[in-house]
Protein backbone atom coordinates (compact mmCIF):
# COMPACT_ATOMS: atom_id res chain seq x y z
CA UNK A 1 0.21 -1.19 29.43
CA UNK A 2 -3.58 -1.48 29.60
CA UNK A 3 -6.34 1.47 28.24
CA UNK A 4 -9.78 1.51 29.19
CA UNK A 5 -12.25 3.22 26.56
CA UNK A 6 -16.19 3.99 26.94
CA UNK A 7 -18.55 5.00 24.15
CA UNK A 8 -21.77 6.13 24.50
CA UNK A 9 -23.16 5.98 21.20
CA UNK A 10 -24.38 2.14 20.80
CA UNK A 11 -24.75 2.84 16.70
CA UNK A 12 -21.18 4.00 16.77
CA UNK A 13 -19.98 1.18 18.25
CA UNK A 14 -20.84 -1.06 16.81
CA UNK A 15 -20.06 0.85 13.33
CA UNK A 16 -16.63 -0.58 14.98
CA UNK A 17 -16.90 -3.30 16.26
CA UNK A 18 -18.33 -4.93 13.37
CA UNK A 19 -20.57 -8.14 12.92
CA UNK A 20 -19.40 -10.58 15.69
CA UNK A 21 -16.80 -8.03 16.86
CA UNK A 22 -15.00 -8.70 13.43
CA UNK A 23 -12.97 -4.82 13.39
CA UNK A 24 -11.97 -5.14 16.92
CA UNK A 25 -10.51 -8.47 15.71
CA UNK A 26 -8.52 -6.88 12.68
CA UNK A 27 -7.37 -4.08 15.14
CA UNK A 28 -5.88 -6.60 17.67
CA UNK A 29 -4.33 -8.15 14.90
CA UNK A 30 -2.89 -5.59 12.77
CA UNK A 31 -1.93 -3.33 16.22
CA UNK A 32 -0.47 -5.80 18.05
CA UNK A 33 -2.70 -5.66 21.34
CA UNK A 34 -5.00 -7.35 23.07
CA UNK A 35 -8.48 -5.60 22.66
CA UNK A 36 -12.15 -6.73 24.35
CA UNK A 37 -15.42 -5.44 24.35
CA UNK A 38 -17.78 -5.77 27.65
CA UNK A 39 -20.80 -3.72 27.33
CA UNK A 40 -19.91 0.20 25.62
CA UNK A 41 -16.44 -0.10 27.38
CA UNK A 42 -13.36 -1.42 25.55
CA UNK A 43 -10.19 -2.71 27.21
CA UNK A 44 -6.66 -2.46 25.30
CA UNK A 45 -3.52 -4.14 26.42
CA UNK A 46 -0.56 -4.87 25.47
CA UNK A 47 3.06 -3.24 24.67
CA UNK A 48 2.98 0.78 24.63
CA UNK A 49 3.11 1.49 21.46
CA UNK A 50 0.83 -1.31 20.37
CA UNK A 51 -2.14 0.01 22.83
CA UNK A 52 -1.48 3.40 21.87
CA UNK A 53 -2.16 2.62 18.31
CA UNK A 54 -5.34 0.85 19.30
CA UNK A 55 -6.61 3.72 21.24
CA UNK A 56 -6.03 6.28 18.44
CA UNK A 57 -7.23 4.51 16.05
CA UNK A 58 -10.87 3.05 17.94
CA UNK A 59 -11.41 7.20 19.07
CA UNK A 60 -10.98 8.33 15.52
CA UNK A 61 -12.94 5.59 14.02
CA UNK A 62 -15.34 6.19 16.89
CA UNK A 63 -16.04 10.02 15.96
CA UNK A 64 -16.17 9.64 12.23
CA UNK A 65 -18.91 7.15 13.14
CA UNK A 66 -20.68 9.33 15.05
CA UNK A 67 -20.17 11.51 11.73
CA UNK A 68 -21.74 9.26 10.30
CA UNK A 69 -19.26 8.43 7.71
CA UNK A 70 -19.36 4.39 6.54
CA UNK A 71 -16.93 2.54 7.97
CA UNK A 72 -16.10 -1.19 5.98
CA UNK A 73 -13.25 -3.50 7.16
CA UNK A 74 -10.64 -2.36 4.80
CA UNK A 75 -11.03 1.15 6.40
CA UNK A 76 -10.47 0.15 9.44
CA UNK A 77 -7.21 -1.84 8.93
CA UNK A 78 -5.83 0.72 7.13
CA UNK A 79 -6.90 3.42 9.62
CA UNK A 80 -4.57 1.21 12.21
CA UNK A 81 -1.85 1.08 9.33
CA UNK A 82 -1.99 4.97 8.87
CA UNK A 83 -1.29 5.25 13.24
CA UNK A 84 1.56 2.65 12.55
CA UNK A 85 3.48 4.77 9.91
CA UNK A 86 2.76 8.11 11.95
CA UNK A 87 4.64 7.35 15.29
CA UNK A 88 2.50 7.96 18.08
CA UNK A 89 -0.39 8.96 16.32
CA UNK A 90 -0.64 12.21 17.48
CA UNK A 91 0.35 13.55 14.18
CA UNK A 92 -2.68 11.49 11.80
CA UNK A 93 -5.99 12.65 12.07
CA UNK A 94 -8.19 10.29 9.99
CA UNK A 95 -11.00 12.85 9.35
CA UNK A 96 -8.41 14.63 7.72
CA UNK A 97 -8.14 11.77 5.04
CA UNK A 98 -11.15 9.68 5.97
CA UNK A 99 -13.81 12.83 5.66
CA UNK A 100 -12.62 14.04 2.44
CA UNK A 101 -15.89 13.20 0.64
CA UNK A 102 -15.48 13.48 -3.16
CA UNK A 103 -18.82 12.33 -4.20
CA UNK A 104 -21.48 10.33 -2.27
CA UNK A 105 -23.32 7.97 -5.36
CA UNK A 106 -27.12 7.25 -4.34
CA UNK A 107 -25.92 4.16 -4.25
CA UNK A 108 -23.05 2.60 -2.26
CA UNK A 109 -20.17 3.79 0.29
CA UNK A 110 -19.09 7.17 -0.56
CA UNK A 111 -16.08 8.16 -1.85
CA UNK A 112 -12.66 9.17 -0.56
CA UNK A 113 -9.77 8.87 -0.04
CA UNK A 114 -8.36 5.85 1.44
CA UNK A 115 -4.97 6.71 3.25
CA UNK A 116 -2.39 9.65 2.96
CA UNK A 117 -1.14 8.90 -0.58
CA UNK A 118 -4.34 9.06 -2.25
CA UNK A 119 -5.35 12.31 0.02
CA UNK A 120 -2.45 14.20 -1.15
CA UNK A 121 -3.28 12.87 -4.88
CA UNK A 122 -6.59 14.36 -4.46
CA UNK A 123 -5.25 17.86 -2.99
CA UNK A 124 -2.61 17.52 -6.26
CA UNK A 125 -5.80 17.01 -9.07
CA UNK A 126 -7.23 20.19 -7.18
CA UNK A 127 -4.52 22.41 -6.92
CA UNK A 128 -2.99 21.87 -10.23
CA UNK A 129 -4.36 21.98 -13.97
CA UNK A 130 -2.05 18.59 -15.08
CA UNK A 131 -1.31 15.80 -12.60
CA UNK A 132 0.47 12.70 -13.41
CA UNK A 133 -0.72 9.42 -11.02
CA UNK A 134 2.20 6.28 -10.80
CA UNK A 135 2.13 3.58 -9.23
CA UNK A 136 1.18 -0.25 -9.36
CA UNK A 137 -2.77 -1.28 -9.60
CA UNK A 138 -4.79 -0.73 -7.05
CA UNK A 139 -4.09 2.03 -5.68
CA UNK A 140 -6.77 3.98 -6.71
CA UNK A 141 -5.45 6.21 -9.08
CA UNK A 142 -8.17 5.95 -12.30
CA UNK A 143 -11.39 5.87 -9.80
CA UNK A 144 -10.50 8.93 -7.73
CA UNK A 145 -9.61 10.87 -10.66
CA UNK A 146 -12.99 9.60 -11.74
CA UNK A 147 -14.95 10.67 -8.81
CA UNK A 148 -13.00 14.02 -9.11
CA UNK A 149 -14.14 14.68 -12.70
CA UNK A 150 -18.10 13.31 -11.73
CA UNK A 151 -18.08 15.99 -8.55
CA UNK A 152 -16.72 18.93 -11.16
CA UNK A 153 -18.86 18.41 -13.58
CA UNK A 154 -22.11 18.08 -10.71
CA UNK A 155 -20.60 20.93 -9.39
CA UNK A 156 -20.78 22.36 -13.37
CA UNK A 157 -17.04 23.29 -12.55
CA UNK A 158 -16.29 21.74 -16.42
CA UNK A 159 -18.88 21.23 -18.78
CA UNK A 160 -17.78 17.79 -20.36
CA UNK A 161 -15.58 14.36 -19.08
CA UNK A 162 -13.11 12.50 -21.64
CA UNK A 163 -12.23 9.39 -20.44
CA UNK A 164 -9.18 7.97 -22.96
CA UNK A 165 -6.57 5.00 -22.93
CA UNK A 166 -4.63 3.58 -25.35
CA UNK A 167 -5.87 0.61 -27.41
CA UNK A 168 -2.43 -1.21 -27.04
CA UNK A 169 -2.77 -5.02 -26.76
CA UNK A 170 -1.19 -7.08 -24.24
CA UNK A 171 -0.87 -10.55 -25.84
CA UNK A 172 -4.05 -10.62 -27.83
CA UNK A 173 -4.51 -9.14 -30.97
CA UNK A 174 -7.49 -6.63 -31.37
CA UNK A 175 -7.84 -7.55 -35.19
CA UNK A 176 -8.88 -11.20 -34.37
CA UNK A 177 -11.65 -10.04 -32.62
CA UNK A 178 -14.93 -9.55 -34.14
CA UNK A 179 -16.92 -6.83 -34.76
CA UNK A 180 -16.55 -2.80 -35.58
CA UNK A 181 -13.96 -0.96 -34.61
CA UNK A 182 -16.02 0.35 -31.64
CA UNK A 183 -16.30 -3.33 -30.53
CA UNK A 184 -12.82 -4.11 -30.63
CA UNK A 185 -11.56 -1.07 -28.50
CA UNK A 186 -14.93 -1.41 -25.86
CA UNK A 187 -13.06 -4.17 -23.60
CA UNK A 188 -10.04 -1.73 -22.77
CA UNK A 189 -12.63 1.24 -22.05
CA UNK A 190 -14.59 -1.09 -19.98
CA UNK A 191 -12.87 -0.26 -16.56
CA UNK A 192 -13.86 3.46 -17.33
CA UNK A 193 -17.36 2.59 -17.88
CA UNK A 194 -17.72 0.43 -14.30
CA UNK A 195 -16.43 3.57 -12.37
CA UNK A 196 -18.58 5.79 -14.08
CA UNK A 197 -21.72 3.23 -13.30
CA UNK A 198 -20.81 2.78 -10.00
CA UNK A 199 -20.72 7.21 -9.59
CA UNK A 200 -23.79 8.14 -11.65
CA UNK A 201 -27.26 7.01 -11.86
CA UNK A 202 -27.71 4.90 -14.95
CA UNK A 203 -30.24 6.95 -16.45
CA UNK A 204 -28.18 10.25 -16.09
CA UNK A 205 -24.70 8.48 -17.12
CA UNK A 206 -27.37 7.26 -20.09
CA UNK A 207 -28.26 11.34 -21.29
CA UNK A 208 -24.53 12.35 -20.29
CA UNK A 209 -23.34 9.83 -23.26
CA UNK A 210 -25.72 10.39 -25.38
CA UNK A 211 -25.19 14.34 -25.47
CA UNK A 212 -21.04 14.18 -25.55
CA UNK A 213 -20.78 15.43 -21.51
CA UNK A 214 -19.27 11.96 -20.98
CA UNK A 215 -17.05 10.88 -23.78
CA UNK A 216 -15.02 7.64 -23.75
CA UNK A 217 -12.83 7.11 -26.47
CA UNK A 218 -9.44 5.69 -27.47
CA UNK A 219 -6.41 7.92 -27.54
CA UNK A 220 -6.23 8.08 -31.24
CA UNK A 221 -9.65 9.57 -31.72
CA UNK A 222 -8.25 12.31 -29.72
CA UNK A 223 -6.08 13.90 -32.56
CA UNK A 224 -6.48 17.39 -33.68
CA UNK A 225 -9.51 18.30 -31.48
CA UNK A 226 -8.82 21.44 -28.71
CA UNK A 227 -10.54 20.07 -25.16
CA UNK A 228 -11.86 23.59 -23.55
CA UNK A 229 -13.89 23.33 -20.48
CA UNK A 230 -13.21 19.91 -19.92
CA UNK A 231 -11.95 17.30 -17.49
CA UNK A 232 -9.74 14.38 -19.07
CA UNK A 233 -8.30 11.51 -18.01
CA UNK A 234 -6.03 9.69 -19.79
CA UNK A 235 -5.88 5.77 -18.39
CA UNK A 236 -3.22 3.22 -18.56
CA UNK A 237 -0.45 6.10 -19.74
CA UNK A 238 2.27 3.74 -19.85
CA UNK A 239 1.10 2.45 -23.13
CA UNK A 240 1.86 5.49 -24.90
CA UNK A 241 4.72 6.28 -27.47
CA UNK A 242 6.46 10.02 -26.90
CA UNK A 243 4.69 11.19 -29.92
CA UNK A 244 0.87 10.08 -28.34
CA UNK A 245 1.96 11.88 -25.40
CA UNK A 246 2.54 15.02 -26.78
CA UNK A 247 -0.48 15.04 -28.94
CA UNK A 248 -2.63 14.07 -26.06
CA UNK A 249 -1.11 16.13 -23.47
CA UNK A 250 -1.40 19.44 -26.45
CA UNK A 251 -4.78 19.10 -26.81
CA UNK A 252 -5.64 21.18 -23.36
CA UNK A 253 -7.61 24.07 -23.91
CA UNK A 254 -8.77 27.12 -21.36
CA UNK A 255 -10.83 25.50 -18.22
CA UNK A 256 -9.91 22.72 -18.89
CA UNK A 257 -7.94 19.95 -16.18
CA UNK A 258 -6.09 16.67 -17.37
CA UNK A 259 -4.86 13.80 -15.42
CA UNK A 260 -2.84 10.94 -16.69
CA UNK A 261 -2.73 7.24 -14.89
CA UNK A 262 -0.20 4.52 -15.29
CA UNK A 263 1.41 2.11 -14.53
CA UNK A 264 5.55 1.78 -15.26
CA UNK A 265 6.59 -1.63 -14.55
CA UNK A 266 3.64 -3.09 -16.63
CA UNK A 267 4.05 -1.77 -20.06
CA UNK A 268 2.64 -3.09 -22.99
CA UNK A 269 5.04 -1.99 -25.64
CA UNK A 270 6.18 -3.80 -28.38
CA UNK A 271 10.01 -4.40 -28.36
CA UNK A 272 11.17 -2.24 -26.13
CA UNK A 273 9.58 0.86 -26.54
CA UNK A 274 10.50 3.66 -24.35
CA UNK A 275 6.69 5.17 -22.61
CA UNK A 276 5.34 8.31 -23.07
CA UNK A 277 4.73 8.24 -19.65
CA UNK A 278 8.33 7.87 -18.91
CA UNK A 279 9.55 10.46 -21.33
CA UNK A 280 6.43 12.98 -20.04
CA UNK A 281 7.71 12.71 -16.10
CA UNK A 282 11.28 13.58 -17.31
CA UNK A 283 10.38 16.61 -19.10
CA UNK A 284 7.43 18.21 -17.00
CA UNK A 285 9.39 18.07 -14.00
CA UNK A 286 9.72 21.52 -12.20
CA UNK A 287 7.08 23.12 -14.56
CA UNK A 288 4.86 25.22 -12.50
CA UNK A 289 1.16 23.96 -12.71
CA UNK A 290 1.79 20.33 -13.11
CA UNK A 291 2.00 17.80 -10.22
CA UNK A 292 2.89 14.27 -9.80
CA UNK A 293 1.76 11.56 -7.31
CA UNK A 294 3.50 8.66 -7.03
CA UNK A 295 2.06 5.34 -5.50
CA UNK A 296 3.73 2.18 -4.01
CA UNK A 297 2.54 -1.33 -3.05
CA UNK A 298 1.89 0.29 0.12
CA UNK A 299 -1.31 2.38 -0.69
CA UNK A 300 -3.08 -0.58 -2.85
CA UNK A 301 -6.39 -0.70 -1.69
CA UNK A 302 -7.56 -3.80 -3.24
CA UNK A 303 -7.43 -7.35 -1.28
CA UNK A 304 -4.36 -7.19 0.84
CA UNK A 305 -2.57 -10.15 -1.68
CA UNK A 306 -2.99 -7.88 -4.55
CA UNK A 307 0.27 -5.85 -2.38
CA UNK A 308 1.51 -9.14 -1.81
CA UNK A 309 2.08 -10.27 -5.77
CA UNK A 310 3.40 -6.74 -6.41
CA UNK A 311 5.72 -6.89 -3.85
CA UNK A 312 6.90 -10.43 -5.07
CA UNK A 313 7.07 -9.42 -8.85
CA UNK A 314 9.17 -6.57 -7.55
CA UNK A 315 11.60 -8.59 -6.12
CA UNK A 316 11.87 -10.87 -9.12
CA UNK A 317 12.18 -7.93 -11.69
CA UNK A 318 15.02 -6.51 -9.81
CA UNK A 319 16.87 -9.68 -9.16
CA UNK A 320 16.58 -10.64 -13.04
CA UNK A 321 17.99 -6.98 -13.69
CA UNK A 322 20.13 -5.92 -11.18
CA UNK A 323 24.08 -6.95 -11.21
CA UNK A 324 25.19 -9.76 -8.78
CA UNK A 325 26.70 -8.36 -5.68
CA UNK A 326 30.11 -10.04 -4.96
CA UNK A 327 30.39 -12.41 -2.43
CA UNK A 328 32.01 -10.96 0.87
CA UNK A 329 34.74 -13.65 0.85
CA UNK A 330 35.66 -12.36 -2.93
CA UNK A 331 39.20 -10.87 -2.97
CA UNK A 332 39.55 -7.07 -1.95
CA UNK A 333 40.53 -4.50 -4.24
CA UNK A 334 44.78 -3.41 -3.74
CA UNK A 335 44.80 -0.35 -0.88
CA UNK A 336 45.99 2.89 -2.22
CA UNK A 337 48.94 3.95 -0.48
CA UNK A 338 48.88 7.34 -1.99
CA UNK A 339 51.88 6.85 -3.70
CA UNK A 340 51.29 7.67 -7.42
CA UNK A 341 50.24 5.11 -10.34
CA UNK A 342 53.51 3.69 -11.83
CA UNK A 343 53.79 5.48 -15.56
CA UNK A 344 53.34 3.13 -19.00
CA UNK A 345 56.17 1.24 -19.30
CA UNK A 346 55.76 3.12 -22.96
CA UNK A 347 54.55 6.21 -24.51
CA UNK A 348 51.04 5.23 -27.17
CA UNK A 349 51.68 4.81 -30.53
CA UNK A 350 49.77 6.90 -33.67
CA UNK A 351 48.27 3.73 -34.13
CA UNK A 352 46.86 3.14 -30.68
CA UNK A 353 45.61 6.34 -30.56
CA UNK A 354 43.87 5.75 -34.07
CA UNK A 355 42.31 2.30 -32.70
C-alpha cells in the first residue's frame, strides 16, 4: 500500500519532521512503514495497517501543529503507539488527549496529558472530590495531579495546595542524617518541590510558601488539622499503615479535593506491613464520589527503558511468587466416570473427630 500526503504549512512540518527528519524516523520505526519527505509532500508505504497508522498519526500531529501545540519526540512516538492500540485509528483523536492543556508554565512545554490513561486520570481528578492514582513510576501520576492543583488554585478554584508523603525510609535511616527534623524529611519532599518549580515562577512559588497557599509537609504533621478549601495530594501512598490512611484521608473538609499516588509493588514497609493504600482501594470501592486510575508499564512516560526494567522486575516478582506449573508430561489426574466415590472403609472415631 502506498499514501501520498501534502502540507502546506512549512512551520508545521517541520514541527514533524523534526531536526534532520528525526520524527519521521521514529514514525517509520515504531509504525512499521516506509515514510520519506520530498519537498511539503510525504510518501508512506508499506503493509495496510502499518501506512494507515502513519497517515493518522502525521495528519493529527500535523493539525495540532498548526495549533500550535509543542510537539517533542516522545509525543510523537506515543501519538503512533496510541493509533496502534486503537485499530484503525479512526476511533483516537489526539487533540482529544494531546490538547488537554492543564497549565502552560512561562517556561517550558506545556502540560498535558500524555496518552489515554493519563487523559482519563485527569477527567477522574475533575469529576470526582477523591481519586486514587496506581501504577508503577513514571507514569505521571504525582506531576499531573500537580499541574491540576497549580491550574485550581490560578483559577482560585481552592485557596491553598498540601503536598504530603510519608517519611518512610527505604534502606537508609533518617536518624543518621544530620540536621533538624525539617532537614531530615526535605529529601523525600524534594520531588514535590521540582514539579512545583518547574509549574510556577520562582518568585510566586517563593510568596505562595511563605504565606501557607503551598504547604509541603510530611504525613504526620497532618494530624488533627480539618483541610477546607484545599487541594491535597498525598505522594508515595503505598508507604502508609491503615491507621495513616484513615487519618489522612479524614482530614477533608468542604471545597476541598484530595488525590492519593502510589505505587504497590514498591513498598517500603517494614516486615511485611499490609499498605494503606491497599487496604483504602478495598474499602472505597463503589463509594460514589471517589475514583480510581490505574496505570501499567504501558503509559510510563519516562525514557522508554524505564518500561523496560518494570516490565522485567514484573516478570521476576511473579516467577519468585507464583506456584510452578506442572510439566505437561506430569501424570494426569484419574477420569471421573461418574460412578460415586467408594465409602470409608470405616466410620470416624470420637477421637478423629476431636483431632
Amino acid at each position: 500500500m502506498r499514501e501520498r500526503l501534502t502540507f502546506s504549512d512549512p512551520e508545521a512540518l517541520q514541527a514533524i519532521c523534526g531536526p534532520n527528519n528525526s520524527r519521521l524516523k521514529l514514525v517509520e520505526r515504531t509504525a512499521g512503514a516506509q515514510v520519506n519527505l520530498r519537498g511539503n509532500e510525504v510518501t508512506i508505504e508499506g503493509e495496510d495497517r502499518a501506512v494507515e497508522t502513519a497517515k493518522s498519526a502525521l495528519e493529527q500531529l500535523y493539525e495540532l501543529a498548526l495549533a500550535g501545540k509543542a510537539l517533542g519526540s516522545d509525543d510523537v512516538v506515543r501519538a503512533v503507539k496510541m493509533i496502534q492500540g486503537g485499530g484503525d485509528g479512526e476511533g483516537i483523536k489526539l487533540n482529544s488527549v494531546f490538547g488537554d492543556t492543564i497549565l502552560t508554565p512561562r517556561a517550558g512545554r506545556p502540560i498535558a496529558p500524555k496518552g489515554p490513561t493519563q487523559k482519563a486520570y485527569v477527567e477522574l481528578v475533575r469529576t470526582n472530590d477523591i481519586a486514587f492514582a496506581v501504577g508503577p513510576a513514571g507514569t505521571g501520576k504525582t506531576y499531573l495531579a500537580v499541574a491540576l492543583a497549580v491550574r485550581a488554585l490560578l483559577d482560585k478554584q481552592i485557596r491553598r495546595i498540601i503536598l504530603t508523603r510519608p517519611a518512610v525510609e527505604a534502606g537508609e535511616k533518617l536518624g543518621y542524617l544530620p540536621g533538624t527534623l525539617e532537614e531530615k524529611v526535605d529529601p523525600y519532599l524534594r520531588p514535590l518541590y521540582d514539579a512545583l518549580h518547574d509549574m510556577v515562577e520562582a518568585d510566586k512559588l517563593e510568596r505562595f510558601m511563605s504565606d501557607g497557599t503551598i504547604e509541603i509537609a510530611p504525613l504526620a504533621f497532618m494530624r488533627g488539622r480539618t483541610l477546607a478549601g484545599s487541594f491535597i495530594i498525598l505522594d508515595e501512598a503505598q508507604n502508609t499503615t491503615a491507621p495513616q490512611m484513615k487519618m489522612f484521608l479524614t482530614r477533608m473538609g468542604y471545597d476541598s479535593k484530595v488525590v492519593v499516588t502510589g505505587d504497590l509493588t514498591q513498598t517500603d514497609l517494614p516486615g511485611g506491613m499490609r499498605s494503606g493504600l491497599r487496604d483504602a482501594l478495598e474499602l472505597v470501592e463503589g463509594i460514589r464520589g471517589i475514583g480510581v486510575a490505574r496505570f501499567t508499564d504501558a503509559d510510563v512516560v519516562r525514557h522508554p527503558l524505564v518500561a523496560a526494567l518494570i516490565r522485567a522486575y514484573d516478570r521476576r516478582d511473579r516467577a519468585k511468587f507464583d506456584p510452578p506449573v506442572p510439566p505437561s508430561g506430569g501424570a494426569e489426574p484419574p477420569a471421573r466416570t461418574g460412578e460415586p466415590e467408594a465409602a470409608p472403609t470405616s466410620a470416624p472415631t470420637p477421637d478423629d473427630v476431636q483431632s
